[in-house]
N, C-alpha and C. Protein backbone atom coordinates (compact mmCIF):
# COMPACT_ATOMS: atom_id res chain seq x y z
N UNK A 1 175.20 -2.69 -24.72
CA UNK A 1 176.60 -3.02 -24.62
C UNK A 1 176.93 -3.20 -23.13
N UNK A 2 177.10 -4.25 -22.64
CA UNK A 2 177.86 -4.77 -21.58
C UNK A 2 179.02 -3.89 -20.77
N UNK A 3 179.61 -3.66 -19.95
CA UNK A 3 180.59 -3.42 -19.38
C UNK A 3 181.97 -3.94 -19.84
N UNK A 4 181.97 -5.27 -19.90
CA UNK A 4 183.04 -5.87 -20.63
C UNK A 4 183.51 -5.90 -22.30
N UNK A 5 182.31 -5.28 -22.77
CA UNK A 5 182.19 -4.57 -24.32
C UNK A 5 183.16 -3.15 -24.05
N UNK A 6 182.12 -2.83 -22.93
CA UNK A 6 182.62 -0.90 -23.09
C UNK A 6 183.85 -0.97 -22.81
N UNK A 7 184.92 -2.03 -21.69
CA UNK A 7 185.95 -1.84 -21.66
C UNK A 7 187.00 -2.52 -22.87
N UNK A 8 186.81 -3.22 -23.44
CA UNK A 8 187.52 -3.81 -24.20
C UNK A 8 187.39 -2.67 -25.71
N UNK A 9 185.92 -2.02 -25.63
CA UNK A 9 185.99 -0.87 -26.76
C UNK A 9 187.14 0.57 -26.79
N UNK A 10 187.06 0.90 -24.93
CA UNK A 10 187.81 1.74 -24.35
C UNK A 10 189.32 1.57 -24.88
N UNK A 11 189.80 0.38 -24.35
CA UNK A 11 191.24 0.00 -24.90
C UNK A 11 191.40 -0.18 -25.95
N UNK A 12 190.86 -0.78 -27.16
CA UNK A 12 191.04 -0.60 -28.44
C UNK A 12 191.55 0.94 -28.99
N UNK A 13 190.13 1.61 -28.76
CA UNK A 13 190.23 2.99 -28.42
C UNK A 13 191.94 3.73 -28.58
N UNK A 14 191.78 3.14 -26.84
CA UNK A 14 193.19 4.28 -26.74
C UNK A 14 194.68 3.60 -26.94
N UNK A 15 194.63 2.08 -27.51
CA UNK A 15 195.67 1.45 -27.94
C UNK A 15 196.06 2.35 -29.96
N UNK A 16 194.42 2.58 -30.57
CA UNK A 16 194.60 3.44 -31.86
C UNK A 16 194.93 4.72 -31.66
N UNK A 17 194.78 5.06 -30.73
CA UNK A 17 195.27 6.54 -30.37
C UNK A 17 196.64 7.02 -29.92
N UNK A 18 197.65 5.75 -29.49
CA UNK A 18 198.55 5.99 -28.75
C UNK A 18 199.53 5.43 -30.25
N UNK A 19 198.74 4.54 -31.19
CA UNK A 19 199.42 4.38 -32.47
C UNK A 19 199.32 5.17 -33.28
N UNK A 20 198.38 6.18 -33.12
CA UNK A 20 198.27 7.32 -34.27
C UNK A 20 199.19 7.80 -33.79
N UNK A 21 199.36 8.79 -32.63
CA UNK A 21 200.47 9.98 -31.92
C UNK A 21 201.71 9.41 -31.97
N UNK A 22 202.00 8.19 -32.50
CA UNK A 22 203.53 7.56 -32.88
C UNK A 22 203.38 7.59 -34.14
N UNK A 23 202.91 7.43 -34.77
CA UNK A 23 202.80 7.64 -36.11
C UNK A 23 202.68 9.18 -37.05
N UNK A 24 202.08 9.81 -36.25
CA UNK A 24 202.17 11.68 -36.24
C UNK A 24 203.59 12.25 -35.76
N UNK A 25 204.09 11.18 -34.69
CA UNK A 25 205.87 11.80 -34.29
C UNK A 25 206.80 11.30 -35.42
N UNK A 26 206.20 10.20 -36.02
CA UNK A 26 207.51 10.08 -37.05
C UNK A 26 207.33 10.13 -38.07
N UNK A 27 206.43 10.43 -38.41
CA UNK A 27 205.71 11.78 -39.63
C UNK A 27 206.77 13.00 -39.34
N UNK A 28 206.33 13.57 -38.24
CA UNK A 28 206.97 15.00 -37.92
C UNK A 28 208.98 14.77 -38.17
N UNK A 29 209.48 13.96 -37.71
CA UNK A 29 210.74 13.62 -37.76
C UNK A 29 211.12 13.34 -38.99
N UNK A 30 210.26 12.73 -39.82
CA UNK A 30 210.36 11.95 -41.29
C UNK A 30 210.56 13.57 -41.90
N UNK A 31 209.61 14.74 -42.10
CA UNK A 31 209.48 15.72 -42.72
C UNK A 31 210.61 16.64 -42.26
N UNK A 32 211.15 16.68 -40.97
CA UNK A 32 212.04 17.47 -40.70
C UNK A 32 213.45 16.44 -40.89
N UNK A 33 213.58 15.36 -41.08
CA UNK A 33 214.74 14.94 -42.46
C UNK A 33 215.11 15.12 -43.82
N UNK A 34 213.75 14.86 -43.93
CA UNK A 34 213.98 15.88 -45.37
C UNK A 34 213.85 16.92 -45.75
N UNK A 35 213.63 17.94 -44.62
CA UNK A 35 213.86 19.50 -45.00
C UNK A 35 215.62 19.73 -44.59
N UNK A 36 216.32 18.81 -43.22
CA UNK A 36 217.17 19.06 -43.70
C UNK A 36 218.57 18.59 -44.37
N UNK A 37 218.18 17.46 -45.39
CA UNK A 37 218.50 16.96 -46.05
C UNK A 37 218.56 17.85 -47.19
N UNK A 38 217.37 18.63 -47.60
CA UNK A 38 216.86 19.63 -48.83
C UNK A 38 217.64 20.55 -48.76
N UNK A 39 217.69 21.07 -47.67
CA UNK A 39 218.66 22.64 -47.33
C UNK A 39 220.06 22.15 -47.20
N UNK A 40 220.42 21.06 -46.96
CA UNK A 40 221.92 20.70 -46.92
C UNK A 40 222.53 20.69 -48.09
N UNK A 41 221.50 19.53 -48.93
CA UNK A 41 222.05 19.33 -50.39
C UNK A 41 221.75 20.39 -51.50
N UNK A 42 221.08 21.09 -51.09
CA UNK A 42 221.07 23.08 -51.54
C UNK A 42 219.95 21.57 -53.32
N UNK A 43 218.66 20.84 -52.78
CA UNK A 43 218.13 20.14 -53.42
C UNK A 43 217.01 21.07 -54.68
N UNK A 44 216.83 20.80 -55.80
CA UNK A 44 215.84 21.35 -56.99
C UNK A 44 214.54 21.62 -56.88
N UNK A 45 213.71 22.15 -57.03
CA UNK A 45 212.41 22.50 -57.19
C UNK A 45 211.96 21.42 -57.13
N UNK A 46 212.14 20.44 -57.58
CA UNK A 46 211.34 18.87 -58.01
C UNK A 46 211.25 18.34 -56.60
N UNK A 47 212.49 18.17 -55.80
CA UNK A 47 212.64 17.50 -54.32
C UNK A 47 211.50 18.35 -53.97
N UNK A 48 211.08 19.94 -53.51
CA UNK A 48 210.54 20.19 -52.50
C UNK A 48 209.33 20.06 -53.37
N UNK A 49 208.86 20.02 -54.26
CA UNK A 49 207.43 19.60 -55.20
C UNK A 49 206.91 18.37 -54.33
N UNK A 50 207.50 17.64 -54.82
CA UNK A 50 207.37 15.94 -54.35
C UNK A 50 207.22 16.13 -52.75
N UNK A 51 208.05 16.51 -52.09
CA UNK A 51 208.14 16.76 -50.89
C UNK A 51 206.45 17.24 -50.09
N UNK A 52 206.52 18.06 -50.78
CA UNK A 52 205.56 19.15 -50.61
C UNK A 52 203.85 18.16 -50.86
N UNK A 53 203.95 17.35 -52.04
CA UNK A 53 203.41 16.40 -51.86
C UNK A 53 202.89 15.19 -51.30
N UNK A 54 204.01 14.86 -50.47
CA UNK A 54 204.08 13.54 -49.51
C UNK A 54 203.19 14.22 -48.53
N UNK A 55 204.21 15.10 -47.76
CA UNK A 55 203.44 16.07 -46.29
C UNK A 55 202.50 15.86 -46.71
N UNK A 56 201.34 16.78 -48.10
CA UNK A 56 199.99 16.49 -47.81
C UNK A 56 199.36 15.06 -47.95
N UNK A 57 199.91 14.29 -47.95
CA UNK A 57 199.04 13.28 -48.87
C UNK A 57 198.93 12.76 -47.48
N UNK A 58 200.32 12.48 -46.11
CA UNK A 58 200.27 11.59 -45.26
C UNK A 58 199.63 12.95 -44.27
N UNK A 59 198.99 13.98 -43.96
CA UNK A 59 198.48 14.88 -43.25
C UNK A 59 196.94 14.72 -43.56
N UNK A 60 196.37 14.56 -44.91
CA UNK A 60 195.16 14.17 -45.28
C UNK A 60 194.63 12.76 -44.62
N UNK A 61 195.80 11.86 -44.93
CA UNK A 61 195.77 10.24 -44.31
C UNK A 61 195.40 10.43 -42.59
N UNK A 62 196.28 11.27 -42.30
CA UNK A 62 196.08 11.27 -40.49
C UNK A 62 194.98 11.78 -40.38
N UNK A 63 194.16 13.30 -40.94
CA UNK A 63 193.33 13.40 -40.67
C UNK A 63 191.94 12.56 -40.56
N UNK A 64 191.93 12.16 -41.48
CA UNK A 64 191.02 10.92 -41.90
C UNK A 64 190.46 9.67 -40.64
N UNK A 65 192.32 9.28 -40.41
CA UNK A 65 192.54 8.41 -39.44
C UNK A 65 192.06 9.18 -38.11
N UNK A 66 192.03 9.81 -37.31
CA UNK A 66 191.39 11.15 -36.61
C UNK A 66 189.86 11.02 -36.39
N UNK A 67 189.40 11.57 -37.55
CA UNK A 67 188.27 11.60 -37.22
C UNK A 67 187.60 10.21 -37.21
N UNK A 68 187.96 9.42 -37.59
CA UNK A 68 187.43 7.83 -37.51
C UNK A 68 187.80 7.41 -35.60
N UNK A 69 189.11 7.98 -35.85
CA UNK A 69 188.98 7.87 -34.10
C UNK A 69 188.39 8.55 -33.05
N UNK A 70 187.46 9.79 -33.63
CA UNK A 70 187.18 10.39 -32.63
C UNK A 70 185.63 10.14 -32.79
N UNK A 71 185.36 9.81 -33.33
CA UNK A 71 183.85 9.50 -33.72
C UNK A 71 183.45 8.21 -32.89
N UNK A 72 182.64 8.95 -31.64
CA UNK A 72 181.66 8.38 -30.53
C UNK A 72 180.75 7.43 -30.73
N UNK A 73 180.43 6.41 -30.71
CA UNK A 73 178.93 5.67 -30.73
C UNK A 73 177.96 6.18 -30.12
N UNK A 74 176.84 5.88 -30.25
CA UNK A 74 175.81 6.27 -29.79
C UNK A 74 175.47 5.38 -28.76
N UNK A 75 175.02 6.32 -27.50
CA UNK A 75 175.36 5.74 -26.42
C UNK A 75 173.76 4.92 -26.54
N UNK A 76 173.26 3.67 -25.01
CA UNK A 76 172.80 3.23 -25.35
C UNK A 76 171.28 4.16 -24.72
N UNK A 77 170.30 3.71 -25.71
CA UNK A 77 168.95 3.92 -25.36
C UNK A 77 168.40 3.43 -23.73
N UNK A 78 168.28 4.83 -22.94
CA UNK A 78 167.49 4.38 -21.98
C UNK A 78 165.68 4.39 -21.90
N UNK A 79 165.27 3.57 -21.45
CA UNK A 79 163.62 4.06 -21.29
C UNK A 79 163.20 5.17 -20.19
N UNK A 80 162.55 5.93 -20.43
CA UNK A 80 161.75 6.38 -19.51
C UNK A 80 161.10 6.10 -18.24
N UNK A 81 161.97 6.57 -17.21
CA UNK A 81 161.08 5.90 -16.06
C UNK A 81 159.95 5.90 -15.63
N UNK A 82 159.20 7.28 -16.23
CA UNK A 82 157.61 7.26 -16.60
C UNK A 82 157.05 6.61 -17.63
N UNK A 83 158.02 6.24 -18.95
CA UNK A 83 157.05 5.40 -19.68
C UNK A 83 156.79 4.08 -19.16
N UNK A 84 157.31 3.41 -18.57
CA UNK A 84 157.85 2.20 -17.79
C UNK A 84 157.13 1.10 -17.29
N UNK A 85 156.60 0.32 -17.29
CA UNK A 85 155.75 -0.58 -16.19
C UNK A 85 156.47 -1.43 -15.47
N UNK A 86 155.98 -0.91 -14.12
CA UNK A 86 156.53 -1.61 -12.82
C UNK A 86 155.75 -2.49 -12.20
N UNK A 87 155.41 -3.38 -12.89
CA UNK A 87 155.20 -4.64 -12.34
C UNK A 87 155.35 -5.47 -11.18
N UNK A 88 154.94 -5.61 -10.01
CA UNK A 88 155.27 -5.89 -9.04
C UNK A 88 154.77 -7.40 -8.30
């Protein structure tokens, strides 16, 4: 991989990363609307069921999304400078 690979991999990179952590803030904002939406409207067992449901389903989703982002390539194979022939 080239230099101009590794950087264009780099920014991809941290362009998915800077869209996950916006996407994890309005997750967090989304869930704390409807808790207090829930406690306002004094809401049924069913709201915080469902509720209770979403949180995990989009917390499983992020995780997922996570580890796909944190997962490194394998860097590249160098040779041995003793296995090597130096040809001159």
């Amino acid at each position: 991989m080239n230099r101009f690979e590794k950087q264009t991999e780099r920014q991809r990179r941290s362009s998915l990363g800077v869209s996950l952590l916006l996407l994890t803030l309005g997750g967090i904002l989304l869930v704390g609307a409807l808790a207090i939406l829930g406690y306002s409207s004094g809401a049924p067992q069913a709201f915080w069921t469902r509720a209770a449901i979403g949180v995990a389903i989009l917390l499983l989703i992020l995780r997922q999304v996570g580890r796909r982002l944190g997962r490194r390539r394998a860097k590249d194979v160098k040779p041995d400078d003793q296995s090597m022939l130096h040809l001159k």
